[in-house]
Structure formats: C-alpha cells, structure tokens
N, C-alpha and C. Protein backbone atom coordinates (compact mmCIF):
# COMPACT_ATOMS: atom_id res chain seq x y z
N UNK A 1 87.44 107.00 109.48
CA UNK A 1 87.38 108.42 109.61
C UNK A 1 88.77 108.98 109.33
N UNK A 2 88.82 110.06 108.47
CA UNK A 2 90.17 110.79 108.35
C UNK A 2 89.97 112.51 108.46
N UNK A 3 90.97 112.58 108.86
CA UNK A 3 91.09 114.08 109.01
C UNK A 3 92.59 114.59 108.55
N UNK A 4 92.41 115.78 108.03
CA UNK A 4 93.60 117.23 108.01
C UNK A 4 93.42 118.32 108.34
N UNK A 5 94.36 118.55 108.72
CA UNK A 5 94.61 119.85 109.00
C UNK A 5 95.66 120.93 109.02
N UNK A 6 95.28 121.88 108.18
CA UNK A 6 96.32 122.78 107.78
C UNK A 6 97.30 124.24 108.72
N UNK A 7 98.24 124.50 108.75
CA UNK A 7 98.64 125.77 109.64
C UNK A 7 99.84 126.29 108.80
N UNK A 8 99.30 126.98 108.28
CA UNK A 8 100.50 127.69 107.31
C UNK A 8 100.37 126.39 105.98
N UNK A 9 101.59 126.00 105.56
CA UNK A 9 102.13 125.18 104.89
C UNK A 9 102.17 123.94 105.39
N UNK A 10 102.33 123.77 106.48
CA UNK A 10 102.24 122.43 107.27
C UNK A 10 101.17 121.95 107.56
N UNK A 11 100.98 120.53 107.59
CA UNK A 11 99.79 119.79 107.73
C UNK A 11 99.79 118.73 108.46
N UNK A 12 98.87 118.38 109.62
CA UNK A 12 99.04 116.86 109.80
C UNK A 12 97.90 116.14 109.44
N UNK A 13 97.63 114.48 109.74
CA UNK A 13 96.65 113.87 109.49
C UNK A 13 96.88 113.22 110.09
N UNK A 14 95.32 112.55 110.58
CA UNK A 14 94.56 111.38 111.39
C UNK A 14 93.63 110.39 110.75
N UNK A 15 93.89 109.18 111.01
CA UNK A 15 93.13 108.14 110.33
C UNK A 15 92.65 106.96 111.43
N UNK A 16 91.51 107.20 111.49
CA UNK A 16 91.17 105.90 112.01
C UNK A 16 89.81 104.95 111.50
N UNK A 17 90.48 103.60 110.70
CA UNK A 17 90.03 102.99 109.85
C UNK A 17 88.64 102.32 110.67
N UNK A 18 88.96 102.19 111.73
CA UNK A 18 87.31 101.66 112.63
C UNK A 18 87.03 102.32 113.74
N UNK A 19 86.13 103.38 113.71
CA UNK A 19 86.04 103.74 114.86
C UNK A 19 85.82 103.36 116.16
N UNK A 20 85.42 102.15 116.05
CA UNK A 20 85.11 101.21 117.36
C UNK A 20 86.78 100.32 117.80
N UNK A 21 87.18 100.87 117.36
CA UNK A 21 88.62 100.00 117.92
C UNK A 21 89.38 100.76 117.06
N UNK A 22 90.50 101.84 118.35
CA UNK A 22 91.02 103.02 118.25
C UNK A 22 92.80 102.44 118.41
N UNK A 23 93.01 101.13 118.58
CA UNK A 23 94.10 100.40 118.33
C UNK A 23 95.00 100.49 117.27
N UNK A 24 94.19 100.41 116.22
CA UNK A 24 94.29 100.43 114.63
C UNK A 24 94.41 102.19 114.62
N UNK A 25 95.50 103.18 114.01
CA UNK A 25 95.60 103.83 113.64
C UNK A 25 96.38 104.53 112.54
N UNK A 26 96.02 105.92 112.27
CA UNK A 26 97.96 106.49 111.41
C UNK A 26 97.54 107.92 111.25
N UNK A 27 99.06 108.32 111.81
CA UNK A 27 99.70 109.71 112.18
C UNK A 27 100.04 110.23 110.98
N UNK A 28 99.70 111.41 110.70
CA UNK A 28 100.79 111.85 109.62
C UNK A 28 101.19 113.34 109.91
N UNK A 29 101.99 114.02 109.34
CA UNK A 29 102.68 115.16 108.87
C UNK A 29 103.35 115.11 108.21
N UNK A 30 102.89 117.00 107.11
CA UNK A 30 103.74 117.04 105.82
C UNK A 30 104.21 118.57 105.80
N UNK A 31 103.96 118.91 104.63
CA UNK A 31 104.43 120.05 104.33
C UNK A 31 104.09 120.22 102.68
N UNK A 32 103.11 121.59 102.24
CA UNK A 32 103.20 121.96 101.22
C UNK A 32 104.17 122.96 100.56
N UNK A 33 104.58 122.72 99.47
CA UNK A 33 105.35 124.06 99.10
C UNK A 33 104.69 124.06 97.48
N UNK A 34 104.89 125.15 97.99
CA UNK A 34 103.92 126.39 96.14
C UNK A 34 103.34 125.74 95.67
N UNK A 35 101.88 125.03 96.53
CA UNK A 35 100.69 124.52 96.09
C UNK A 35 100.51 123.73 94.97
N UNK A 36 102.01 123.35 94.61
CA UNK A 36 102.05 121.92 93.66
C UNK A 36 103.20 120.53 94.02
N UNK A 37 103.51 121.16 95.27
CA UNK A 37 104.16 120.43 95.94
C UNK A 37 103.95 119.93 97.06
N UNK A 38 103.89 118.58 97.51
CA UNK A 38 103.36 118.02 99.01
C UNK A 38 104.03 116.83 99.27
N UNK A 39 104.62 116.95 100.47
CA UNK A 39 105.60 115.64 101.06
C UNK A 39 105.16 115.74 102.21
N UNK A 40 104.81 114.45 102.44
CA UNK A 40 104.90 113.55 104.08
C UNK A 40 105.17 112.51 104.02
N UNK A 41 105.30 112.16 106.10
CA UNK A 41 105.51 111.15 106.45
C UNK A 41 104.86 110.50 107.43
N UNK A 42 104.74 109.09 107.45
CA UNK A 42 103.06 108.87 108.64
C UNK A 42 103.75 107.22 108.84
N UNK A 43 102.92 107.36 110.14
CA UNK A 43 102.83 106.01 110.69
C UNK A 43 101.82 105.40 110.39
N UNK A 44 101.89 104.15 110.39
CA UNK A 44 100.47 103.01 110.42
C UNK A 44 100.49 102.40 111.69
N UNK A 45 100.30 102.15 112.83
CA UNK A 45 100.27 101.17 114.17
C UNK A 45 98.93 100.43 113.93
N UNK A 46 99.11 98.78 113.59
CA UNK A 46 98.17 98.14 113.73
C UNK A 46 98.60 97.54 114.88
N UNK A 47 96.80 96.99 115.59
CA UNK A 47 96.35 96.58 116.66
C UNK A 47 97.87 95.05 116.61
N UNK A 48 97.75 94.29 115.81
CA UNK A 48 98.17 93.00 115.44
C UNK A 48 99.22 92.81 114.79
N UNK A 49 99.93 94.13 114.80
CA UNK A 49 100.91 93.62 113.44
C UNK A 49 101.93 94.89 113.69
N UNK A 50 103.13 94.99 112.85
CA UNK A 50 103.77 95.68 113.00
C UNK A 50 103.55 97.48 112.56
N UNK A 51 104.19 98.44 113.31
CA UNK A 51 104.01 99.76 112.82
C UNK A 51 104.99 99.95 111.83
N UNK A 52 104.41 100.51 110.42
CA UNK A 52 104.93 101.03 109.16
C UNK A 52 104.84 102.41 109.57
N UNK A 53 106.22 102.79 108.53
CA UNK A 53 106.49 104.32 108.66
C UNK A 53 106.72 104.49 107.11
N UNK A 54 105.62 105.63 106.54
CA UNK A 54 105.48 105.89 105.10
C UNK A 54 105.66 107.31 104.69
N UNK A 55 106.03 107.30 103.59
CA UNK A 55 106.52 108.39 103.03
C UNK A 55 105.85 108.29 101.59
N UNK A 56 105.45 110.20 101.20
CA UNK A 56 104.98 110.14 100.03
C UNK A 56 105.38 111.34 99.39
N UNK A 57 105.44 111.45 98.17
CA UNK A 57 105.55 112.89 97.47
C UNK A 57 104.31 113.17 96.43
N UNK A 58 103.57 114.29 96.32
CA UNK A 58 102.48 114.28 95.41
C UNK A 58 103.06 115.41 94.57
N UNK A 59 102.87 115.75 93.21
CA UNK A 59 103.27 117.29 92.67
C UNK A 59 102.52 117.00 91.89
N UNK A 60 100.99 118.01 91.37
CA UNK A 60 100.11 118.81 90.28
C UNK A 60 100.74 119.59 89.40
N UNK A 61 100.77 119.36 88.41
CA UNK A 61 100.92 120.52 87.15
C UNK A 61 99.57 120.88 86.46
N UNK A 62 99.67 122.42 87.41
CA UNK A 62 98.36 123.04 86.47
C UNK A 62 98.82 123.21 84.70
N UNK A 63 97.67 122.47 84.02
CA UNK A 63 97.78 122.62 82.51
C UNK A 63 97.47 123.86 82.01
N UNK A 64 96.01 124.43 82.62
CA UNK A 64 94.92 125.63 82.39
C UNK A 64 94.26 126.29 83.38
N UNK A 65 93.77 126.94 83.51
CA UNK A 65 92.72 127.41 84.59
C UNK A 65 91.93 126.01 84.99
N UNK A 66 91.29 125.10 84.48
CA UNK A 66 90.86 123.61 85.42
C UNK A 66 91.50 122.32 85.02
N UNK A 67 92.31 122.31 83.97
CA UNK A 67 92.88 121.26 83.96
C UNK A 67 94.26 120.99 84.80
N UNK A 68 94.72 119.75 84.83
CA UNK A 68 95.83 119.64 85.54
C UNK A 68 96.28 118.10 85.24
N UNK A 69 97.68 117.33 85.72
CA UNK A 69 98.20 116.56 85.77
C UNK A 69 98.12 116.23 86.82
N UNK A 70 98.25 115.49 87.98
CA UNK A 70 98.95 115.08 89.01
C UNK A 70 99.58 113.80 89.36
N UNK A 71 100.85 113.24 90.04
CA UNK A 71 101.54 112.24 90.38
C UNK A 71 101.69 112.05 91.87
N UNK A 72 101.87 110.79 91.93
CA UNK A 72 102.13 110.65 93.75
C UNK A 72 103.70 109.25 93.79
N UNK A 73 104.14 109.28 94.57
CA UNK A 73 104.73 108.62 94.98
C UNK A 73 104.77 108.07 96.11
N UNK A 74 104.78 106.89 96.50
CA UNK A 74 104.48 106.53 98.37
C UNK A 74 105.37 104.99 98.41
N UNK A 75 105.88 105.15 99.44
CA UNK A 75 106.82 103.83 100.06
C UNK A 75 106.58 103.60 101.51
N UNK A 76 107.00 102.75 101.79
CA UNK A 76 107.33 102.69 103.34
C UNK A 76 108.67 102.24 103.64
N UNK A 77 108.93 102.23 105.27
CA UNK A 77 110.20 101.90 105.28
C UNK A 77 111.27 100.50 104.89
N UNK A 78 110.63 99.94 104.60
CA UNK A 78 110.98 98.89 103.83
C UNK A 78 110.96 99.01 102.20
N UNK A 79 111.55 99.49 101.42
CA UNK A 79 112.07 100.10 100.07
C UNK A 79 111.12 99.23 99.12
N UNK A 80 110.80 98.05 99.18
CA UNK A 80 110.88 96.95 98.28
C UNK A 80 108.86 97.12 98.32
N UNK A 81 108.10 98.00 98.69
CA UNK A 81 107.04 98.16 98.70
C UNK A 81 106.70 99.71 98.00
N UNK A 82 105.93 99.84 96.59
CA UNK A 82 105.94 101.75 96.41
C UNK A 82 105.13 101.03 95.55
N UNK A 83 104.40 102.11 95.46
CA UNK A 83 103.28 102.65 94.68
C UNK A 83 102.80 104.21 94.00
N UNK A 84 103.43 104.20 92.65
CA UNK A 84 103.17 104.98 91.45
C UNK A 84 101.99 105.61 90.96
N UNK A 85 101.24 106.74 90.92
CA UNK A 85 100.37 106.89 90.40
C UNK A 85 100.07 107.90 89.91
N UNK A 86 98.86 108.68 88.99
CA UNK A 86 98.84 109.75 88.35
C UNK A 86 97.23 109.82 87.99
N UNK A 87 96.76 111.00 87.75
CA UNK A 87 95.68 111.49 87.83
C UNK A 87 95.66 112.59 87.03
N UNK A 88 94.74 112.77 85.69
CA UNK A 88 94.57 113.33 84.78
C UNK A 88 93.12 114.15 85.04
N UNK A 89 92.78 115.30 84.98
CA UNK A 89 91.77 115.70 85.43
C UNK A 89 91.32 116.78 84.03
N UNK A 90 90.01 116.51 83.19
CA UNK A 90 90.34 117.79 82.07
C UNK A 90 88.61 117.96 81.84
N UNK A 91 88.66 119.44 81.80
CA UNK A 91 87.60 120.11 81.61
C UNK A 91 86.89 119.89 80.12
N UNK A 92 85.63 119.27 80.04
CA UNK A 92 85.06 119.51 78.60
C UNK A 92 84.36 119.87 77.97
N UNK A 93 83.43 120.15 78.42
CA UNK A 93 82.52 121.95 78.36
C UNK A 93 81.17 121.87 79.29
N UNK A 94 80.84 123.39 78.93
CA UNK A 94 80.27 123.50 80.13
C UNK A 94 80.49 122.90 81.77
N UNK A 95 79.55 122.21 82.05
CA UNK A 95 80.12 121.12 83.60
C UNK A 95 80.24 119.57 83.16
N UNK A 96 80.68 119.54 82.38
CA UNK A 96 81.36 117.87 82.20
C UNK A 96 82.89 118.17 81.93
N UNK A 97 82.98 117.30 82.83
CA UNK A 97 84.68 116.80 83.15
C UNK A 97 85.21 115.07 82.70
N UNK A 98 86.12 115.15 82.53
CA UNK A 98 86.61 113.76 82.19
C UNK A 98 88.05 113.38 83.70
N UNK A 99 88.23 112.21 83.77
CA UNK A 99 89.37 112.23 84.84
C UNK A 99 90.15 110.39 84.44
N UNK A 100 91.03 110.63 84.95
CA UNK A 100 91.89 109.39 84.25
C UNK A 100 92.50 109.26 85.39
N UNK A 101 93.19 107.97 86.37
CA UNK A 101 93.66 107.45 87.86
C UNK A 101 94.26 106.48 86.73
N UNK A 102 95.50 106.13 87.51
CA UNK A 102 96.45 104.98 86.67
C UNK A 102 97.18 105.08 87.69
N UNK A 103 97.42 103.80 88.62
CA UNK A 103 97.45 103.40 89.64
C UNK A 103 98.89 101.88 89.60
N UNK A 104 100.25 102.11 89.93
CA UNK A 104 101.11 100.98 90.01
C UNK A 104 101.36 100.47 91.19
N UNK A 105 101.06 99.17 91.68
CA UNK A 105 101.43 98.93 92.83
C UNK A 105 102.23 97.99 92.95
N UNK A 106 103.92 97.99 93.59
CA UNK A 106 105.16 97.46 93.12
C UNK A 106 104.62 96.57 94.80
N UNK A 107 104.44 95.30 95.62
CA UNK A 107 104.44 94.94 97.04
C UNK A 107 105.73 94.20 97.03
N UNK A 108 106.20 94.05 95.80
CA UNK A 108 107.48 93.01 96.17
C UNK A 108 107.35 91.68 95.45
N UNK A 109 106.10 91.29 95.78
CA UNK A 109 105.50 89.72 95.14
C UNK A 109 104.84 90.13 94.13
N UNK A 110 103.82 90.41 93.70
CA UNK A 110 102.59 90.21 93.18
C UNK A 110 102.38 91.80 92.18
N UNK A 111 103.20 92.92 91.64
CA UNK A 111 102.70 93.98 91.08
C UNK A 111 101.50 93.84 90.46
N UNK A 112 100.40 95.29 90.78
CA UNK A 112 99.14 94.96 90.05
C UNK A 112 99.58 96.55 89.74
N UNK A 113 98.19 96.65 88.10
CA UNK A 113 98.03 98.47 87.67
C UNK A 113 96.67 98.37 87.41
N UNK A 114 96.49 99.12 87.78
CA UNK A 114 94.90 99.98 87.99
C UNK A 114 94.26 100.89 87.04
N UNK A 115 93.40 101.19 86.62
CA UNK A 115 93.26 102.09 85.99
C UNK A 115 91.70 102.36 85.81
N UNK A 116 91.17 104.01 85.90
CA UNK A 116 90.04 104.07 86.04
C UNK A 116 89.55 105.70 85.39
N UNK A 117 88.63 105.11 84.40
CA UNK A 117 87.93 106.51 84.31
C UNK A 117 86.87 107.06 84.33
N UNK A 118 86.14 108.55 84.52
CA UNK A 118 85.23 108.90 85.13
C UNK A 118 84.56 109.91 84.29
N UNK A 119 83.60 110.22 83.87
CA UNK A 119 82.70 110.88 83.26
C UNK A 119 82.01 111.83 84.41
N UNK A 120 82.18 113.17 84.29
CA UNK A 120 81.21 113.65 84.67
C UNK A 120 80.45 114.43 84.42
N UNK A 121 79.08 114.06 84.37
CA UNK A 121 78.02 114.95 83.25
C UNK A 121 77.71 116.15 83.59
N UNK A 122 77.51 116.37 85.14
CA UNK A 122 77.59 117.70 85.45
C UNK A 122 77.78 117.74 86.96
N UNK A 123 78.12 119.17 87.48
CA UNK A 123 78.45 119.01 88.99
C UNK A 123 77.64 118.29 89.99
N UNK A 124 76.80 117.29 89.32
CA UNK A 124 76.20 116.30 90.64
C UNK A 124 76.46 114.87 90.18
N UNK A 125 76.51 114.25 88.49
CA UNK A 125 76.50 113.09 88.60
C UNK A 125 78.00 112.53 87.54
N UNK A 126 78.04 111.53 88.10
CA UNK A 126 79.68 110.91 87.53
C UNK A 126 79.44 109.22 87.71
N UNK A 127 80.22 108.71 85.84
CA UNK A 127 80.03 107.82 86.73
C UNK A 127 81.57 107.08 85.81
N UNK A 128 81.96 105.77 86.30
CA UNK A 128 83.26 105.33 85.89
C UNK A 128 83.21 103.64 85.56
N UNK A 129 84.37 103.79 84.99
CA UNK A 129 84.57 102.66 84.76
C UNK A 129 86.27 102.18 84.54
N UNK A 130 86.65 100.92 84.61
CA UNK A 130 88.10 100.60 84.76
C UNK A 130 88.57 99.18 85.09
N UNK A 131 89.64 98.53 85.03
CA UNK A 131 90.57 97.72 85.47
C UNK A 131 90.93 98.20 87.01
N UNK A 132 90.70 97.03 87.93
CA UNK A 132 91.90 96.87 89.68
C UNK A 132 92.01 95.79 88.72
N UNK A 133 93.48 95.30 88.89
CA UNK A 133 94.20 94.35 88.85
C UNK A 133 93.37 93.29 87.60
N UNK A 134 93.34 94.27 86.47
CA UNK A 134 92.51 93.31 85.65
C UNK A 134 90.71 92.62 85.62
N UNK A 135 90.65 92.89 86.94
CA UNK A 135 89.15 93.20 87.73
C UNK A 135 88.46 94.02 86.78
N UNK A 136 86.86 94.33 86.64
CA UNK A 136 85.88 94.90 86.10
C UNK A 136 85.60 95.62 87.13
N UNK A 137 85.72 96.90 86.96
CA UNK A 137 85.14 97.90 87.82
C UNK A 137 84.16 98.64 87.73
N UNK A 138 83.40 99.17 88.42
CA UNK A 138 82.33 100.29 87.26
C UNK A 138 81.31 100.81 88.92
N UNK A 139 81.27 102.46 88.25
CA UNK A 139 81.09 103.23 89.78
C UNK A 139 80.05 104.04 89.31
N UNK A 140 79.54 105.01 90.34
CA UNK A 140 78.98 106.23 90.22
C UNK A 140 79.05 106.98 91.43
N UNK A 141 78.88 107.82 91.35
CA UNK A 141 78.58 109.31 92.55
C UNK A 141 77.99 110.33 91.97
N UNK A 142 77.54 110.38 93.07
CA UNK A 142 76.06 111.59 93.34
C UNK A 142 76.84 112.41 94.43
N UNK A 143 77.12 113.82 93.72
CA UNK A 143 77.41 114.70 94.67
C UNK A 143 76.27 115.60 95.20
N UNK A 144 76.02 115.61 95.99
CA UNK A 144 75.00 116.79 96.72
C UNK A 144 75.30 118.39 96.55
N UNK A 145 76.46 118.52 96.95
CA UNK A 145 77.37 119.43 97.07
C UNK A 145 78.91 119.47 97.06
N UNK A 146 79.41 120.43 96.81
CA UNK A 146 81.13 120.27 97.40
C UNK A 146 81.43 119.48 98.33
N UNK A 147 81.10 119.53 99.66
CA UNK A 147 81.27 118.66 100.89
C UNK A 147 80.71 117.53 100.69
N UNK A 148 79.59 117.27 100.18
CA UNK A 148 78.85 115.84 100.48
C UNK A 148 78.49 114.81 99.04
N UNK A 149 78.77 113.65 99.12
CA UNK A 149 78.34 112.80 98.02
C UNK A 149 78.47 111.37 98.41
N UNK A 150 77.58 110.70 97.48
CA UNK A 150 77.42 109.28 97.53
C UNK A 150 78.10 108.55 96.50
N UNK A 151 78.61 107.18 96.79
CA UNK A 151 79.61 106.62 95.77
C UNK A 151 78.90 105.19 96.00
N UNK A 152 78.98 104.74 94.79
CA UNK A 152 78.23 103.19 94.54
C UNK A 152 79.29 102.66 93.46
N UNK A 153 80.01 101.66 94.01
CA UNK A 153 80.57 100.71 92.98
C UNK A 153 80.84 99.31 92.73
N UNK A 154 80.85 98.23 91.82
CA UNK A 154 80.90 97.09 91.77
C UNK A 154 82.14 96.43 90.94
N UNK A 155 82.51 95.91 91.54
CA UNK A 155 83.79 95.09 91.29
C UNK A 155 83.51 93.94 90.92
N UNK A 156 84.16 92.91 89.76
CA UNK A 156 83.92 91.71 89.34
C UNK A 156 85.14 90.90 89.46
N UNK A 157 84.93 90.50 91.05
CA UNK A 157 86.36 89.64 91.06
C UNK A 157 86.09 88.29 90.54
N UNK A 158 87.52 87.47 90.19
CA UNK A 158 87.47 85.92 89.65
C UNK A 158 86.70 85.37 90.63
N UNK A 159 86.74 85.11 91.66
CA UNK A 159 85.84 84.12 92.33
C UNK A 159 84.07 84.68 92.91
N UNK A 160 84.65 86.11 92.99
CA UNK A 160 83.05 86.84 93.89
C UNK A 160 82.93 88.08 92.86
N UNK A 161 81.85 88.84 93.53
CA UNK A 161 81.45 90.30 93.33
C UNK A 161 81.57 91.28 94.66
N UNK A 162 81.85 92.14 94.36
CA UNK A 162 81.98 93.17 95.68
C UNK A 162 81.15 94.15 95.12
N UNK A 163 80.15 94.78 95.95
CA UNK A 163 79.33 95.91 95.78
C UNK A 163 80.03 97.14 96.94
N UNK A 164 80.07 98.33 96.82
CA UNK A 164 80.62 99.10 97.98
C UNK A 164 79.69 100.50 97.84
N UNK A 165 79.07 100.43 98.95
CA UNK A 165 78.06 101.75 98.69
C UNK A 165 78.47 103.27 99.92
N UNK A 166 78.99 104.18 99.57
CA UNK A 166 79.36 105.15 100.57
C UNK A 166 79.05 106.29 100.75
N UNK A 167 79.42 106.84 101.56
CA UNK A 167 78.91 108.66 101.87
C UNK A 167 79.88 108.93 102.43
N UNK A 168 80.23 109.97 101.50
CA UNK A 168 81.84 110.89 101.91
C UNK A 168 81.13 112.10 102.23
N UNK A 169 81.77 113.01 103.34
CA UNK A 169 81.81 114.32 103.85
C UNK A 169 83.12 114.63 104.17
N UNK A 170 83.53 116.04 103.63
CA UNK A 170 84.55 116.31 103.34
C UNK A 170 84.45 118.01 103.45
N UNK A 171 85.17 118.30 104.30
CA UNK A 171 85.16 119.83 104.97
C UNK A 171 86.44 120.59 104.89
C-alpha cells in the first residue's frame, strides 16, 4: 500500500509493502517546485535489516500540450548505489499514446538497463513490451477509469517464468 499527500508544494509519503507486518516500512517527504520539479528524501526501515535513507530528484519537460520528457534520479546514503531513468510519453492521434521507460540501475556489483514500451490503443487498453535486465517482458492493462486498472505481465527469466497479475487504485 502507498500513499501521498500533498499541502501546498510539499508532500509526504507512506509505504507499506505488506500490510500484515507493519515492521517493514518507508517515510518520505519532498517538495515540488514549478510542477516540473520534485525532490525528496525517505527512509526504508526493514523488519531484518538495516534502515536506508534515499534521496531522489524527478524533472518533466513539457514538449506540447500532452507530450513530455521525464527523468529521475535516486540514491541512497551510501553513494555507490543510483539509479537513472527516463520516461518518454507522446501523443499519436486521437486516444493512442506511445510511452518509452529506460531504466539504469548502477548497485555497485551487478549494473542492469531496462527498457520498456507501451502502446496504447485507447483510454482503456495498453499493452507493452521490453528488456529487465535482458529478460523478455511483455504486459497489458485494462484501465477502467482514471483511478482504477488492471495490469497483467510475464517475464521470461533464464531459469523460471514470472506471471504478475494486479489492481492499482489510485486517488
């Protein structure tokens, strides 16, 4: 479960990855400035393991009235862990959209890049396809509405398959 919440320009957030064990959590607060700018900073406290303290910067460049760019940046306090990413979002007529995620993840050991793109035919159905870490990816979602949609995707890892079927609500 996650939550935000906005007051003015400032924002915090709540995450809790299992709701049945409230051990496992992460805090955040940020701050927007001129709605293409967003910085925070958040804790992680796991039940088992040590608390991380993370930091991120996101900035959108509107292209057009619906297109846009966007980038993120995120570390934690240990320098030698960040992750790069960007998100291409472009209108192509009528209600089909195209979207592009390109995803770097630096852990120190092991860098993987991501990359994923998404078709969407019209404001209810989308579906994608892409590279995790060289992985076969390939998705869909069914939006109901603004707030509500379903996401189905399958992953082709070297040894297994992962199926992941979800329902996001979003207010």
């Amino acid at each position: 479960m996650f939550g935000e919440g906005f007051y003015g320009n400032a924002f915090a957030t709540l995450e809790l990855p299992n709701i049945g064990d409230t051990d496992t959590y992460s805090l955040g607060i940020g701050y927007l400035f001129a709605d293409s700018l967003k910085v925070s900073a958040g804790m992680l406290d796991y039940e088992y393991g040590d608390t991380v303290y993370l930091f991120k910067a996101q900035y959108n460049h509107q292209i057009n009235d619906t297109d846009y760019i966007g980038f993120t940046v995120e570390t934690h306090d240990e320098i030698e862990s960040w992750d790069l990413s960007s998100r291409y979002f472009a209108h192509l007529y009528d209600e089909s959209y195209v979207t592009i995620n390109i995803d770097y993840l630096n852990t120190g050991d092991d860098p993987f890049f991501n990359v994923l793109a998404n078709y969407y035919f019209n404001k209810h159905v989308a579906v994608g396809v892409g590279l995790y870490d060289s992985d076969l990816v390939v998705e869909g979602k069914y939006f109901i509405n603004d707030s509500y949609y379903f996401s189905a995707n399958y992953t082709d890892k070297n040894n297994y398959d992962i199926y992941n079927l979800s329902f996001v609500a979003q207010f």
